[in-house]
C-alpha atoms as a PDB file:
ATOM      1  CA  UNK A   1      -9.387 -12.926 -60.330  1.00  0.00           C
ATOM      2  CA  UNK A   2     -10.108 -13.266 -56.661  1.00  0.00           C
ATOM      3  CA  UNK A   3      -6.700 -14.261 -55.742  1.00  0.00           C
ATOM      4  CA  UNK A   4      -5.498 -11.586 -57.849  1.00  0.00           C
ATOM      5  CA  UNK A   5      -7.548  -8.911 -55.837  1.00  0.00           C
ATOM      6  CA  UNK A   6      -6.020 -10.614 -52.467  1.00  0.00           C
ATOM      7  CA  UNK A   7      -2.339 -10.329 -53.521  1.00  0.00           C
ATOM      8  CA  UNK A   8      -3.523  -6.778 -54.433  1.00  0.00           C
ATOM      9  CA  UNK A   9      -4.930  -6.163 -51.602  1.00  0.00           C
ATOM     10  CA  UNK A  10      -1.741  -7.172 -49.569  1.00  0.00           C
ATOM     11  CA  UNK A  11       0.913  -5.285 -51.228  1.00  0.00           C
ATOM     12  CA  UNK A  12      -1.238  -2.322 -50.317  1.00  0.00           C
ATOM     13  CA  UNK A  13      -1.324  -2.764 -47.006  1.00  0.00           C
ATOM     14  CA  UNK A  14       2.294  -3.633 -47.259  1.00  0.00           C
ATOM     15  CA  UNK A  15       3.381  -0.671 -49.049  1.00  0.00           C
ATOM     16  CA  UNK A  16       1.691   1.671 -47.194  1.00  0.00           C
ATOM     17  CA  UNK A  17       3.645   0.640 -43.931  1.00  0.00           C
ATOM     18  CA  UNK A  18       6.059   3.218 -42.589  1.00  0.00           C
ATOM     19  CA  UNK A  19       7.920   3.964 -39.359  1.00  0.00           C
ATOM     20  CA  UNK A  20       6.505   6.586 -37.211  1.00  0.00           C
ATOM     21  CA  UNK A  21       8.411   7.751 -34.494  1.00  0.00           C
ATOM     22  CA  UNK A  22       6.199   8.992 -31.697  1.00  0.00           C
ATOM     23  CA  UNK A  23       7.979  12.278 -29.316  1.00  0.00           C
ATOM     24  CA  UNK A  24       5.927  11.918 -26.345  1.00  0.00           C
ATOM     25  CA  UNK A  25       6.187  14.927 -24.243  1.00  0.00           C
ATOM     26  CA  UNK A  26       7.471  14.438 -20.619  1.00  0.00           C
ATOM     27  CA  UNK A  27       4.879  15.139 -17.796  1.00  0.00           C
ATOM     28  CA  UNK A  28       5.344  17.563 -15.140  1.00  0.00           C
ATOM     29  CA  UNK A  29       7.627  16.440 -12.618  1.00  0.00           C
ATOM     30  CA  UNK A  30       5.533  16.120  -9.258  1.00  0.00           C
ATOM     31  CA  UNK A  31       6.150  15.512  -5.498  1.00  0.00           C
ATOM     32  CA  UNK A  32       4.694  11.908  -4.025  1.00  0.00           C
ATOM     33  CA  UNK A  33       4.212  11.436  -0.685  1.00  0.00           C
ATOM     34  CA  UNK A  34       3.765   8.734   1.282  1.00  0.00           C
ATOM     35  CA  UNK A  35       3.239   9.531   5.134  1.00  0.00           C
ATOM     36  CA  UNK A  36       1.355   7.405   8.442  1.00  0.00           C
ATOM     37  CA  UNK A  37       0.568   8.214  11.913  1.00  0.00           C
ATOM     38  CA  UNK A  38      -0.689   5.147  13.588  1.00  0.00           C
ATOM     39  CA  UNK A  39      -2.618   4.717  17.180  1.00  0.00           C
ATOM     40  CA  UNK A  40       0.478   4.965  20.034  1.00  0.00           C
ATOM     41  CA  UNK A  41       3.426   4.986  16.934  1.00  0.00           C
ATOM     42  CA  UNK A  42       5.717   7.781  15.713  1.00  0.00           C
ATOM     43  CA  UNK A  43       4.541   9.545  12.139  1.00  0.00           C
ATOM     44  CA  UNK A  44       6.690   8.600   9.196  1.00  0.00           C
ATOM     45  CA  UNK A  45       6.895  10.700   5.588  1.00  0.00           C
ATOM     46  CA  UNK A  46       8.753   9.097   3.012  1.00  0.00           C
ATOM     47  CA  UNK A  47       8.979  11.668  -0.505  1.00  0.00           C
ATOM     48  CA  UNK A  48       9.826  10.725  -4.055  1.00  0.00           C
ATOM     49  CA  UNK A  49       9.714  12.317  -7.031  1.00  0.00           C
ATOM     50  CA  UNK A  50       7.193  11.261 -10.017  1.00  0.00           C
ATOM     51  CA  UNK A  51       8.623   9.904 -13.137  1.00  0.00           C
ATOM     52  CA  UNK A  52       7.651   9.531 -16.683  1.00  0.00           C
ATOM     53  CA  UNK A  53       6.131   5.891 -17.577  1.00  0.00           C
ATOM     54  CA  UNK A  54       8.524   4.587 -20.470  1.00  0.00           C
ATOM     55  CA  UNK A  55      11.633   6.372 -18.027  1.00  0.00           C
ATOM     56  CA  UNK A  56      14.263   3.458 -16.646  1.00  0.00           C
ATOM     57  CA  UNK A  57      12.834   1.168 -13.538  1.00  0.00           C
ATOM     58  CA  UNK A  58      15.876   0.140 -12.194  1.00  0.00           C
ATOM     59  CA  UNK A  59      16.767   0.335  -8.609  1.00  0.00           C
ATOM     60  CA  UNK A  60      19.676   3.014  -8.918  1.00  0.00           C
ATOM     61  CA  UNK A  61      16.761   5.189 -10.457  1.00  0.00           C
ATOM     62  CA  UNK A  62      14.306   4.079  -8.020  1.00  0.00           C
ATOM     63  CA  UNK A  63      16.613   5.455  -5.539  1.00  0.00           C
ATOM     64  CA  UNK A  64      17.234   8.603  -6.835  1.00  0.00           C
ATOM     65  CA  UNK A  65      13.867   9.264  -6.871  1.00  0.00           C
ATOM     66  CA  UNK A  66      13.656   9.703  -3.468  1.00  0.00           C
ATOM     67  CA  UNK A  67      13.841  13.572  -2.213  1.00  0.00           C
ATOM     68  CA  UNK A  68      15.524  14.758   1.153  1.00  0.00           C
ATOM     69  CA  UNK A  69      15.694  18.269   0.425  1.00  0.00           C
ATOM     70  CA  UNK A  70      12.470  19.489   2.462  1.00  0.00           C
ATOM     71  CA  UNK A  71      11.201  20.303   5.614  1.00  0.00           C
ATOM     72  CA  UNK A  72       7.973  18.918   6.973  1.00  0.00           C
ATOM     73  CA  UNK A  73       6.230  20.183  10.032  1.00  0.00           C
ATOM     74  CA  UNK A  74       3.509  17.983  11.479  1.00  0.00           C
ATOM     75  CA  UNK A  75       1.154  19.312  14.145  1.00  0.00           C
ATOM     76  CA  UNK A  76      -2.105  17.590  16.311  1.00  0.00           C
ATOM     77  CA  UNK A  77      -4.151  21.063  16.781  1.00  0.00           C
ATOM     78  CA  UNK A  78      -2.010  22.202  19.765  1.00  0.00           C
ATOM     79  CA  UNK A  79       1.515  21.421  18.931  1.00  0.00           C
ATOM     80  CA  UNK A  80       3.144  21.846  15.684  1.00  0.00           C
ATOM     81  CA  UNK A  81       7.168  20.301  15.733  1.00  0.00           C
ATOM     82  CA  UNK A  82       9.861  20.204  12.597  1.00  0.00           C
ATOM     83  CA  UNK A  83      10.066  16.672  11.559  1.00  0.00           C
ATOM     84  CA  UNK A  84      13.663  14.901  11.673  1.00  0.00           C
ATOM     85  CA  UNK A  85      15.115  13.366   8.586  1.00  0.00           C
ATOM     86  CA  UNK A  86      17.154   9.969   9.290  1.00  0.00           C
ATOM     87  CA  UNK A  87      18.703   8.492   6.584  1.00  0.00           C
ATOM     88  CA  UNK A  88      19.127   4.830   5.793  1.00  0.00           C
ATOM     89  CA  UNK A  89      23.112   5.595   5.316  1.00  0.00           C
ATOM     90  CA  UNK A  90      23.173   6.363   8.811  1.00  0.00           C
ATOM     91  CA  UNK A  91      21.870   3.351  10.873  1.00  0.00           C
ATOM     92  CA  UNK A  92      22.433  -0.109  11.848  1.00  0.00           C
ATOM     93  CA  UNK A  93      21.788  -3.240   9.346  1.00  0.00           C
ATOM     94  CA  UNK A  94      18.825  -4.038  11.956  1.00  0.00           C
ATOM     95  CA  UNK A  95      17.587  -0.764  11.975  1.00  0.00           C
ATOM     96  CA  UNK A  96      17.488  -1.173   8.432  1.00  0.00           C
ATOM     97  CA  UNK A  97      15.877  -4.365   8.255  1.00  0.00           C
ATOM     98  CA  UNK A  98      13.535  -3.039  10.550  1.00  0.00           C
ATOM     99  CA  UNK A  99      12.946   0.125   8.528  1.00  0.00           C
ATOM    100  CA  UNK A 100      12.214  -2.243   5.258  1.00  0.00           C
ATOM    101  CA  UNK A 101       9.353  -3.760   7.311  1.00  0.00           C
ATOM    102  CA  UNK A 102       7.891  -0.074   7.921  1.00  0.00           C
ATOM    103  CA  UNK A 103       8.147   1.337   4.426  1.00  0.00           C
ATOM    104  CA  UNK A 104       8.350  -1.758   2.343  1.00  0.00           C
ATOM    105  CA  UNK A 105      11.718  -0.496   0.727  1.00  0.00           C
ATOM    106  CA  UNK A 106      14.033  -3.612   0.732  1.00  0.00           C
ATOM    107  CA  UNK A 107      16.567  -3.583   2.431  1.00  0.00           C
ATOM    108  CA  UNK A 108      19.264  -4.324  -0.226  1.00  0.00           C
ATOM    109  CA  UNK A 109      17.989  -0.663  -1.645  1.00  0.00           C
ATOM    110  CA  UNK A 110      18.150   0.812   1.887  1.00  0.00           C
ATOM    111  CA  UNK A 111      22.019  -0.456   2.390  1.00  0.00           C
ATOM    112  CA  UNK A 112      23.557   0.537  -0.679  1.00  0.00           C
ATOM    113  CA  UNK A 113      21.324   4.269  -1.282  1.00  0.00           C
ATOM    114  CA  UNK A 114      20.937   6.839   1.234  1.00  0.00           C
ATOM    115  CA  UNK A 115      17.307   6.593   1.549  1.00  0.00           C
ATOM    116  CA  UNK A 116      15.647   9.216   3.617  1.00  0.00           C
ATOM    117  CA  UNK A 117      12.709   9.587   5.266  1.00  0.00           C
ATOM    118  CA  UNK A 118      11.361  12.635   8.184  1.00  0.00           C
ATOM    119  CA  UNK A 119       9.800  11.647  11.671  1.00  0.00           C
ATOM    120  CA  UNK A 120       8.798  13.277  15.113  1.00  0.00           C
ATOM    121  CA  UNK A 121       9.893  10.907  17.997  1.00  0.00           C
ATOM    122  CA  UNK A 122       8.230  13.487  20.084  1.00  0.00           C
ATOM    123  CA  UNK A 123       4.308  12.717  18.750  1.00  0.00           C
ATOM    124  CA  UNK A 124       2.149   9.805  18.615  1.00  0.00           C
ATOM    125  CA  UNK A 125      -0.980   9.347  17.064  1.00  0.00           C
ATOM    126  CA  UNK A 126      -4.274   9.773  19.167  1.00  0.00           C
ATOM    127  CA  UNK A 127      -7.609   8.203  18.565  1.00  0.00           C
ATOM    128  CA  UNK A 128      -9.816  11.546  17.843  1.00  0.00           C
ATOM    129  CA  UNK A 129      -7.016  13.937  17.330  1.00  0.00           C
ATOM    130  CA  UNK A 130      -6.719  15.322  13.465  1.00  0.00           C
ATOM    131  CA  UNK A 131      -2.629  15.883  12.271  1.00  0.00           C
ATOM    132  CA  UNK A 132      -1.646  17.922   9.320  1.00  0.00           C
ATOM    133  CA  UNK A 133       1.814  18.434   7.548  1.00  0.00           C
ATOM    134  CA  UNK A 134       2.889  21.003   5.773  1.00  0.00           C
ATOM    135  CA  UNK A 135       5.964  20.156   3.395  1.00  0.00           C
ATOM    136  CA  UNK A 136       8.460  23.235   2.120  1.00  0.00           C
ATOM    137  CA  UNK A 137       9.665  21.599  -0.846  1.00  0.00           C
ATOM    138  CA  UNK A 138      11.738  23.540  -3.953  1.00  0.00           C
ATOM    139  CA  UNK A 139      10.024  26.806  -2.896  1.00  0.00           C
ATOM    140  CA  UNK A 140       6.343  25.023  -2.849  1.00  0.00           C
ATOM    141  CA  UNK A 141       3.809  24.677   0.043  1.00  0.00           C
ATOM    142  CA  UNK A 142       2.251  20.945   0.257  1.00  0.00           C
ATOM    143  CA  UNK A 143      -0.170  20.140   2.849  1.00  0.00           C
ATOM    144  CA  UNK A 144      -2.703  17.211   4.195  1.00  0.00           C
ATOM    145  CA  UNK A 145      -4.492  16.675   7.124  1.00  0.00           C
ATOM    146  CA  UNK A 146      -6.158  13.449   8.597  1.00  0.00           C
ATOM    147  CA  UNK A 147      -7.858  11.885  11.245  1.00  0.00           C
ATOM    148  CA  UNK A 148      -7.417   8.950  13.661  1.00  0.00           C
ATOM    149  CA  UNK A 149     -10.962   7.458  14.083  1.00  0.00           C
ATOM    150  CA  UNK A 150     -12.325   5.800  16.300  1.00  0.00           C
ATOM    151  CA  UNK A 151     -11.077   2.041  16.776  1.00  0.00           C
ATOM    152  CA  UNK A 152     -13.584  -0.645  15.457  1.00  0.00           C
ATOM    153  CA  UNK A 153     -13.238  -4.093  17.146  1.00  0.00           C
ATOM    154  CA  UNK A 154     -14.037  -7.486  15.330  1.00  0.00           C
ATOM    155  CA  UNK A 155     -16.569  -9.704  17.019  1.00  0.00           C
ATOM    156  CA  UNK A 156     -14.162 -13.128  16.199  1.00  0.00           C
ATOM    157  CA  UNK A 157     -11.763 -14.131  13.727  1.00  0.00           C
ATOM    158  CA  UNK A 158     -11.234 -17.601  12.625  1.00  0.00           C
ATOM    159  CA  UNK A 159      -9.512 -19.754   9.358  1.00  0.00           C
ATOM    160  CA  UNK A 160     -11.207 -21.613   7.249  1.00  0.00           C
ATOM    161  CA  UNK A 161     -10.160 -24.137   4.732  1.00  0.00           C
ATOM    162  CA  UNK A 162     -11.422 -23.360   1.165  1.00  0.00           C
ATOM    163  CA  UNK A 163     -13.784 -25.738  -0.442  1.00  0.00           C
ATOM    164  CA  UNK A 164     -11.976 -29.450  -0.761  1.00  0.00           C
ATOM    165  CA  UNK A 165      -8.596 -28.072  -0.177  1.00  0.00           C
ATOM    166  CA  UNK A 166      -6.482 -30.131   2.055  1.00  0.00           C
ATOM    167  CA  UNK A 167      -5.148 -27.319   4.650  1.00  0.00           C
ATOM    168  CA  UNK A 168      -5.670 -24.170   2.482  1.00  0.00           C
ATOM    169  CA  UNK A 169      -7.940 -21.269   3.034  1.00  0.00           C
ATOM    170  CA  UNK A 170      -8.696 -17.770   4.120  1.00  0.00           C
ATOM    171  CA  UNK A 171      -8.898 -15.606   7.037  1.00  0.00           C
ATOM    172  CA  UNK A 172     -12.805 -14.619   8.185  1.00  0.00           C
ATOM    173  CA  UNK A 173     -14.340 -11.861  10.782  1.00  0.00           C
ATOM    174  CA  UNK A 174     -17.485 -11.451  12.299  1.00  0.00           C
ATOM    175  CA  UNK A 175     -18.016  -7.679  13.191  1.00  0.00           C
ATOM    176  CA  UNK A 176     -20.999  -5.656  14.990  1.00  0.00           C
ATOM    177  CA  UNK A 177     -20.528  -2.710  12.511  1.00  0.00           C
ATOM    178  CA  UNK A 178     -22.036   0.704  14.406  1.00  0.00           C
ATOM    179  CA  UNK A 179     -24.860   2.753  13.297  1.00  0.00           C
ATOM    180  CA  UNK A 180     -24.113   5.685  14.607  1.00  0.00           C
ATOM    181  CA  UNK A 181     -21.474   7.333  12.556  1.00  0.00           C
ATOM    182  CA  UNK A 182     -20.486   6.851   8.348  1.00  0.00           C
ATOM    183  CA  UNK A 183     -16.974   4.109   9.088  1.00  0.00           C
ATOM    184  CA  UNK A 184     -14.609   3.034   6.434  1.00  0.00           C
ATOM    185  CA  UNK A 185     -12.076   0.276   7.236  1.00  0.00           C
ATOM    186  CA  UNK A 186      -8.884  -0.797   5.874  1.00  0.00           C
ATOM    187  CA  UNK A 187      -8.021  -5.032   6.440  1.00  0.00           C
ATOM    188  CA  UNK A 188      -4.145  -6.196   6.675  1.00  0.00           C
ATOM    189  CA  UNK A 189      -2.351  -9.411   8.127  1.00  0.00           C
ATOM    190  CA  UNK A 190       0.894 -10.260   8.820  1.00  0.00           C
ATOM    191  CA  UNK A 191       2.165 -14.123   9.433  1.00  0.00           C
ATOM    192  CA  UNK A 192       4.595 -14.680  12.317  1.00  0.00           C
ATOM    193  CA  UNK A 193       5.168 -18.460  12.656  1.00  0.00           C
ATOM    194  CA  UNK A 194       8.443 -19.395  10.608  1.00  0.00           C
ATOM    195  CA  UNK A 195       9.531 -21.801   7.496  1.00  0.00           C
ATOM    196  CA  UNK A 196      10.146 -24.852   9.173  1.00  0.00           C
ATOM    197  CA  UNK A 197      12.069 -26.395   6.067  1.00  0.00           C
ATOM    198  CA  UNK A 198      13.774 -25.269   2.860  1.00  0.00           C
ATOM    199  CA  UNK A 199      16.369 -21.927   2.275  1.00  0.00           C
ATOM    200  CA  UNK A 200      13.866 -19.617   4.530  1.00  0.00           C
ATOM    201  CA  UNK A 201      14.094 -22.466   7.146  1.00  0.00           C
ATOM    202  CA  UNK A 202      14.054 -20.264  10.652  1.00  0.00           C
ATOM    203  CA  UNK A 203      12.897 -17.120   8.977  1.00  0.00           C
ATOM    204  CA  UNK A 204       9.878 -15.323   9.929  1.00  0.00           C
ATOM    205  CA  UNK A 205       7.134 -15.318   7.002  1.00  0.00           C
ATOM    206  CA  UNK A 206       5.993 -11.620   6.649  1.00  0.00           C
ATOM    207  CA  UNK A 207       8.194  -8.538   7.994  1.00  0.00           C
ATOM    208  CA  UNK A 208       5.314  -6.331   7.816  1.00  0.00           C
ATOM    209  CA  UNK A 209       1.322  -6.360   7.917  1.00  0.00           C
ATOM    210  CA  UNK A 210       0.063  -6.708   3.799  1.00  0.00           C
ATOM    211  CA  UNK A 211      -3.091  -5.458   2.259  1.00  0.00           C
ATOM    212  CA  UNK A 212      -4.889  -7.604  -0.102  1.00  0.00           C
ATOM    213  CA  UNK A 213      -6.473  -6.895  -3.391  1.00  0.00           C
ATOM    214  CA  UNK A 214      -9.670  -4.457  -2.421  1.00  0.00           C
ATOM    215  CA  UNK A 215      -8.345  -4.260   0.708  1.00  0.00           C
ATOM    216  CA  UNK A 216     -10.877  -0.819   1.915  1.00  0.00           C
ATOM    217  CA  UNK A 217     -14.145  -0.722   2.254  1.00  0.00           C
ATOM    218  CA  UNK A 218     -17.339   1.111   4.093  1.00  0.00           C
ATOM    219  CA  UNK A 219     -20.522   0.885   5.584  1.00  0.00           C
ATOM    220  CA  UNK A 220     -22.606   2.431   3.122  1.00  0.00           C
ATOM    221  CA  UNK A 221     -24.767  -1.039   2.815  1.00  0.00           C
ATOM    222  CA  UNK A 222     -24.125  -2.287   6.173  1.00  0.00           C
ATOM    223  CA  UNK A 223     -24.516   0.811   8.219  1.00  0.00           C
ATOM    224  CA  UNK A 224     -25.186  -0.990  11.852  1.00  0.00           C
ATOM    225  CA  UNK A 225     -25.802  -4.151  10.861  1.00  0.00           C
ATOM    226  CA  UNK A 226     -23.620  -7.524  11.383  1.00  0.00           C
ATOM    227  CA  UNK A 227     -22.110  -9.703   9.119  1.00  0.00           C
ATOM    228  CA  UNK A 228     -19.196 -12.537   8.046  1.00  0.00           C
ATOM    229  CA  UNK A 229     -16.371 -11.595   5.572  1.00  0.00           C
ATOM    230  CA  UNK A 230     -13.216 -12.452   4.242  1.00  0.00           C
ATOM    231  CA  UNK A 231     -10.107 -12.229   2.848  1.00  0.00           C
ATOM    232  CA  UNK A 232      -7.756 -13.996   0.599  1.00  0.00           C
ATOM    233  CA  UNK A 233      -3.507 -13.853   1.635  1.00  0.00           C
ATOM    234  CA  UNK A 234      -1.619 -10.893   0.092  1.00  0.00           C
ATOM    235  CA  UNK A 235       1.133 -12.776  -2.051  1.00  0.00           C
ATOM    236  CA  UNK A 236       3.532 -10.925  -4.873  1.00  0.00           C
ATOM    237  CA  UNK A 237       7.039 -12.856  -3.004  1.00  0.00           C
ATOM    238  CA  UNK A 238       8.877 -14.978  -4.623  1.00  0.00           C
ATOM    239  CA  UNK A 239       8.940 -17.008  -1.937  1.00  0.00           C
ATOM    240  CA  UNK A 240       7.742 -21.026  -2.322  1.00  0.00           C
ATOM    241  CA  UNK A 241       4.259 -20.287  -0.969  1.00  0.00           C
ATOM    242  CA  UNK A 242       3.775 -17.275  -3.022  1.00  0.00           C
ATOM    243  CA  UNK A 243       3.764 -19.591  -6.032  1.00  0.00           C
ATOM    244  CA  UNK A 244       0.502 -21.780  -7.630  1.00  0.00           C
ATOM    245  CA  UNK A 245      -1.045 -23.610  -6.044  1.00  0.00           C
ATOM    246  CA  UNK A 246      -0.538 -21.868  -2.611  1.00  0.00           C
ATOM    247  CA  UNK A 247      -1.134 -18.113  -3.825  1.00  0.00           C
ATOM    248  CA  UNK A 248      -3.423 -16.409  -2.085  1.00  0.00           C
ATOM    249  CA  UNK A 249      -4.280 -18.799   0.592  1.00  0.00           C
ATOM    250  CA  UNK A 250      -3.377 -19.090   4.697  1.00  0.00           C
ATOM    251  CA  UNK A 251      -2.702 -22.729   5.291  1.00  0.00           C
ATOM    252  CA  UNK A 252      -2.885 -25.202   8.278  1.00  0.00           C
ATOM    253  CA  UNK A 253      -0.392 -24.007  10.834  1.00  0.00           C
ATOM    254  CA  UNK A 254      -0.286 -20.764  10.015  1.00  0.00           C
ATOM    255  CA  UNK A 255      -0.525 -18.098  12.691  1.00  0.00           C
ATOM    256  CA  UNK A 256      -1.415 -14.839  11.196  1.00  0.00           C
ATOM    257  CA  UNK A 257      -1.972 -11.514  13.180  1.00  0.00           C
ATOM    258  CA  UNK A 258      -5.016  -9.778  11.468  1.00  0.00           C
ATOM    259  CA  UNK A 259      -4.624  -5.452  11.565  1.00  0.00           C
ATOM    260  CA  UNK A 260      -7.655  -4.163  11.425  1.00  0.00           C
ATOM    261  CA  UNK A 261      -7.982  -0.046  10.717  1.00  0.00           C
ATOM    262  CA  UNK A 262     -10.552   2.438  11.085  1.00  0.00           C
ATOM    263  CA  UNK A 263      -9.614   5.000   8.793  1.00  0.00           C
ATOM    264  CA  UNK A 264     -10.962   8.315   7.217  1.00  0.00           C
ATOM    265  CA  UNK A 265     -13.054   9.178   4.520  1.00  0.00           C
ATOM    266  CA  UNK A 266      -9.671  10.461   2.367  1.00  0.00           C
ATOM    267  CA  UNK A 267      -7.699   7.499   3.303  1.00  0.00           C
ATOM    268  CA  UNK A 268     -10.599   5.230   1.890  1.00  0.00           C
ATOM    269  CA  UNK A 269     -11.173   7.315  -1.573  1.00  0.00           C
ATOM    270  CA  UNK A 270      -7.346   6.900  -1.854  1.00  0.00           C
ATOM    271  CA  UNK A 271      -7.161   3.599  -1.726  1.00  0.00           C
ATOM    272  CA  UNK A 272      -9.953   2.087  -3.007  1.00  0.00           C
ATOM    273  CA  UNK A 273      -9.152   3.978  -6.017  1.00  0.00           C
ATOM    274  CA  UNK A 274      -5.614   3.047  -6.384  1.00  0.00           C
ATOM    275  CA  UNK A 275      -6.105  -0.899  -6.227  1.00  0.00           C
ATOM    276  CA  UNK A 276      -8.922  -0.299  -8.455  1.00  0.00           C
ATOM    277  CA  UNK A 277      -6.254   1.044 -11.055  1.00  0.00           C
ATOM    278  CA  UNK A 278      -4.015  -1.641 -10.104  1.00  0.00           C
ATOM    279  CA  UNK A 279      -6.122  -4.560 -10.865  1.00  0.00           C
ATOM    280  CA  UNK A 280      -7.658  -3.075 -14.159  1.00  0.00           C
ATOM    281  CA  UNK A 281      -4.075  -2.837 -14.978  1.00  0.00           C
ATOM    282  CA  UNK A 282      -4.111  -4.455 -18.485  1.00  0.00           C
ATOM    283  CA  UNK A 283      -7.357  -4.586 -19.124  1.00  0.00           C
ATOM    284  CA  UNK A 284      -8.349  -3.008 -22.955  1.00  0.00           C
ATOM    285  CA  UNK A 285     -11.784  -2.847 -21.481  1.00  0.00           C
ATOM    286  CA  UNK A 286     -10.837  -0.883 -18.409  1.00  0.00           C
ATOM    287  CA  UNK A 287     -12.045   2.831 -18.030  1.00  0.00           C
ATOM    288  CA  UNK A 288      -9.765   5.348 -16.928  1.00  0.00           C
ATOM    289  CA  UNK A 289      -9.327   5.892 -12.949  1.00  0.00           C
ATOM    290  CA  UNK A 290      -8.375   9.006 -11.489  1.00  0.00           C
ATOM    291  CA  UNK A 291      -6.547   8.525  -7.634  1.00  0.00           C
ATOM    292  CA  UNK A 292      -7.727  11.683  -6.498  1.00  0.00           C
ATOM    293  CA  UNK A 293      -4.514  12.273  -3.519  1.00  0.00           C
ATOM    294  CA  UNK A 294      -5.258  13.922  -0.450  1.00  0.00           C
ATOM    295  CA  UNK A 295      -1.920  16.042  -0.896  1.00  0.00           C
ATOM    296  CA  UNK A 296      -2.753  20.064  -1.900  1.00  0.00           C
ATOM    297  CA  UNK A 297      -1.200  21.569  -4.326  1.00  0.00           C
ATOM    298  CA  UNK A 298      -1.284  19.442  -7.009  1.00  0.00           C
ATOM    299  CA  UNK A 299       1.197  16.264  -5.263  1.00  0.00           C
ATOM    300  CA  UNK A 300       0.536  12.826  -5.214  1.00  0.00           C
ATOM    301  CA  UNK A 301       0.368  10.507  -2.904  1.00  0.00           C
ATOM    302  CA  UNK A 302      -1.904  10.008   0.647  1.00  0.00           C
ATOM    303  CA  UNK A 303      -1.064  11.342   4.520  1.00  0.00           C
ATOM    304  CA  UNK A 304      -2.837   8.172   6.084  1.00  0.00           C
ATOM    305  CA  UNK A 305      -4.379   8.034   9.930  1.00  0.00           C
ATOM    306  CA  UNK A 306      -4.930   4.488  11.247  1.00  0.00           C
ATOM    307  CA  UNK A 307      -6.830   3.428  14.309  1.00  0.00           C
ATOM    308  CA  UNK A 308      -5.575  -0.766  14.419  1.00  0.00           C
ATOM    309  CA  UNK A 309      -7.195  -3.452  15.936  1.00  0.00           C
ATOM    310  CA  UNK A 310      -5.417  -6.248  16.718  1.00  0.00           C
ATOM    311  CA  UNK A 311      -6.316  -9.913  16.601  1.00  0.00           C
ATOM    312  CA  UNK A 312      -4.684 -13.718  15.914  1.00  0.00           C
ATOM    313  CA  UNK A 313      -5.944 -16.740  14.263  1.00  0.00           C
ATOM    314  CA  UNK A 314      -4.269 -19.737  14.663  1.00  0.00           C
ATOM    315  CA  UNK A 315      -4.792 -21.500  11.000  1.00  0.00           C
ATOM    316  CA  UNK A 316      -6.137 -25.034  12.069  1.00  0.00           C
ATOM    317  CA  UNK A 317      -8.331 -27.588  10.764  1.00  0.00           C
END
């Protein structure tokens, strides 16, 4: 009789399957923008145009995502200029190689799509000075403002290998954090030695200065106090060293430029948020995380101030 009940109990389940078909409404199409003004460097916007999760990923729709049909006006309090749009199609294969280092587009994308992006080569950024944009886009007003802080220096930098590794390990800083004002921070590095053996034999390691995981944080608990911390390699390549067992780590004979930014309070809820959503990515247990942007109007997306310092470590024993 039990096994009777279990057979039962099977082709009811069974018969009760059926095919549902599931018309998920498309979301409302929104702006995204992506825009830094650095310490002594030109401002860069790069726009796109948000897309529904389950649409294509490819890179031809990548590309068309991107929007050049706006106009952007930047201005530091006193002067307010139109921002130029240059277009991949239009420059050199360095400038493009060089431009894939800036905005992390590769360069294959930026040589076969017109990819554009809107500059002032008339403004830098100036520690203390606050810049806001105002983007005309499809008959809508978008705007953002943010500030270049004051730079915060490290005490000392220094490698270290990681427990019985052999020449493996991770970057460390000492720093004199101030007391005097609320300071968030933002940590990248960038190698610049070169393979010395294999297909990337000659080539430099990193193009551009990468953020690890968690890579923001303040001084809520260490308002003017001083303290050691560090950070793990950004990895995500394909490249050899990008692979087990030497993801994540800086290794022996390494030299690695470490980018250290002061940034502002929106810059810091921005991203803290967002890599928050990107490593609970997955996760059944995660709760939902809203990125709160610091783009009006309802766009996504962060206008980003960065004060840099600059340091090296040479990665040895």
């Amino acid at each position: 009789m039990r096994t009777l009940y279990i057979v039962i109990v099977l082709l009811t389940f069974v018969s009760c399957e059926k095919e549902i078909d599931v018309d998920l409404p498309r979301p409302e199409e929104k702006l995204v923008v992506e825009g830094v003004i650095e310490t002594g460097a030109f401002p860069y916007v790069v726009l796109s145009k948000s897309s529904p999760y389950f649409d294509p990923t490819d890179i031809e729709s990548v590309a068309n995502s991107y929007v050049s049909n706006a106009t952007i006006t930047i201005s530091d309090g006193t002067t307010t200029n139109t921002m130029t749009k240059l277009c991949s199609g239009g420059l050199t294969q360095p400038q493009r190689v060089q431009l894939s280092g800036v905005l992390g587009i590769p360069v294959g994308v930026l040589t076969s799509y017109n990819i554009c992006g809107f500059t002032d080569l008339t403004m830098t950024g100036e520690v203390g000075k606050t810049y806001t944009i105002s983007i005309d886009w499809e008959g809508e007003i978008y705007e953002s403002s943010t500030t270049i802080e004051q730079p915060v220096p490290l005490d000392s930098t220094w490698f270290k290998v990681f427990g019985d590794r052999d020449s493996l390990g991770f970057i460390y800083a000492y720093l004199n954090e101030p007391g005097a004002t609320q300071n968030y921070y933002r940590w990248y590095a960038k190698r610049i030695n070169s393979y010395k053996y294999g297909s990337l034999k000659g080539q430099t390691k990193d193009n551009q200065f990468n953020p690890p995981s968690s890579s923001v944080f303040d001084d809520e608990f260490v308002n003017g106090t001083s303290f050691e911390f560090g950070y793990n390699r950004p990895g995500g390549s394909e490249k050899a060293d990008d692979q087990a067992p030497e993801r994540g780590f800086f290794k022996v004979g390494d030299t690695v430029v470490v980018k250290f930014c002061s940034i502002d309070k929106g810059v810091h809820d921005f991203v803290d948020k967002a890599e928050e959503q990107i490593l609970s990515t997955g996760s059944p247990f995660a709760a939902p995380i809203n990125v709160v942007s610091n783009i009006s109007n309802g766009a996504l997306g962060l206008w980003a101030g960065y004060s840099p310092y600059f340091d090296t470590v040479v990665c040895t024993k």
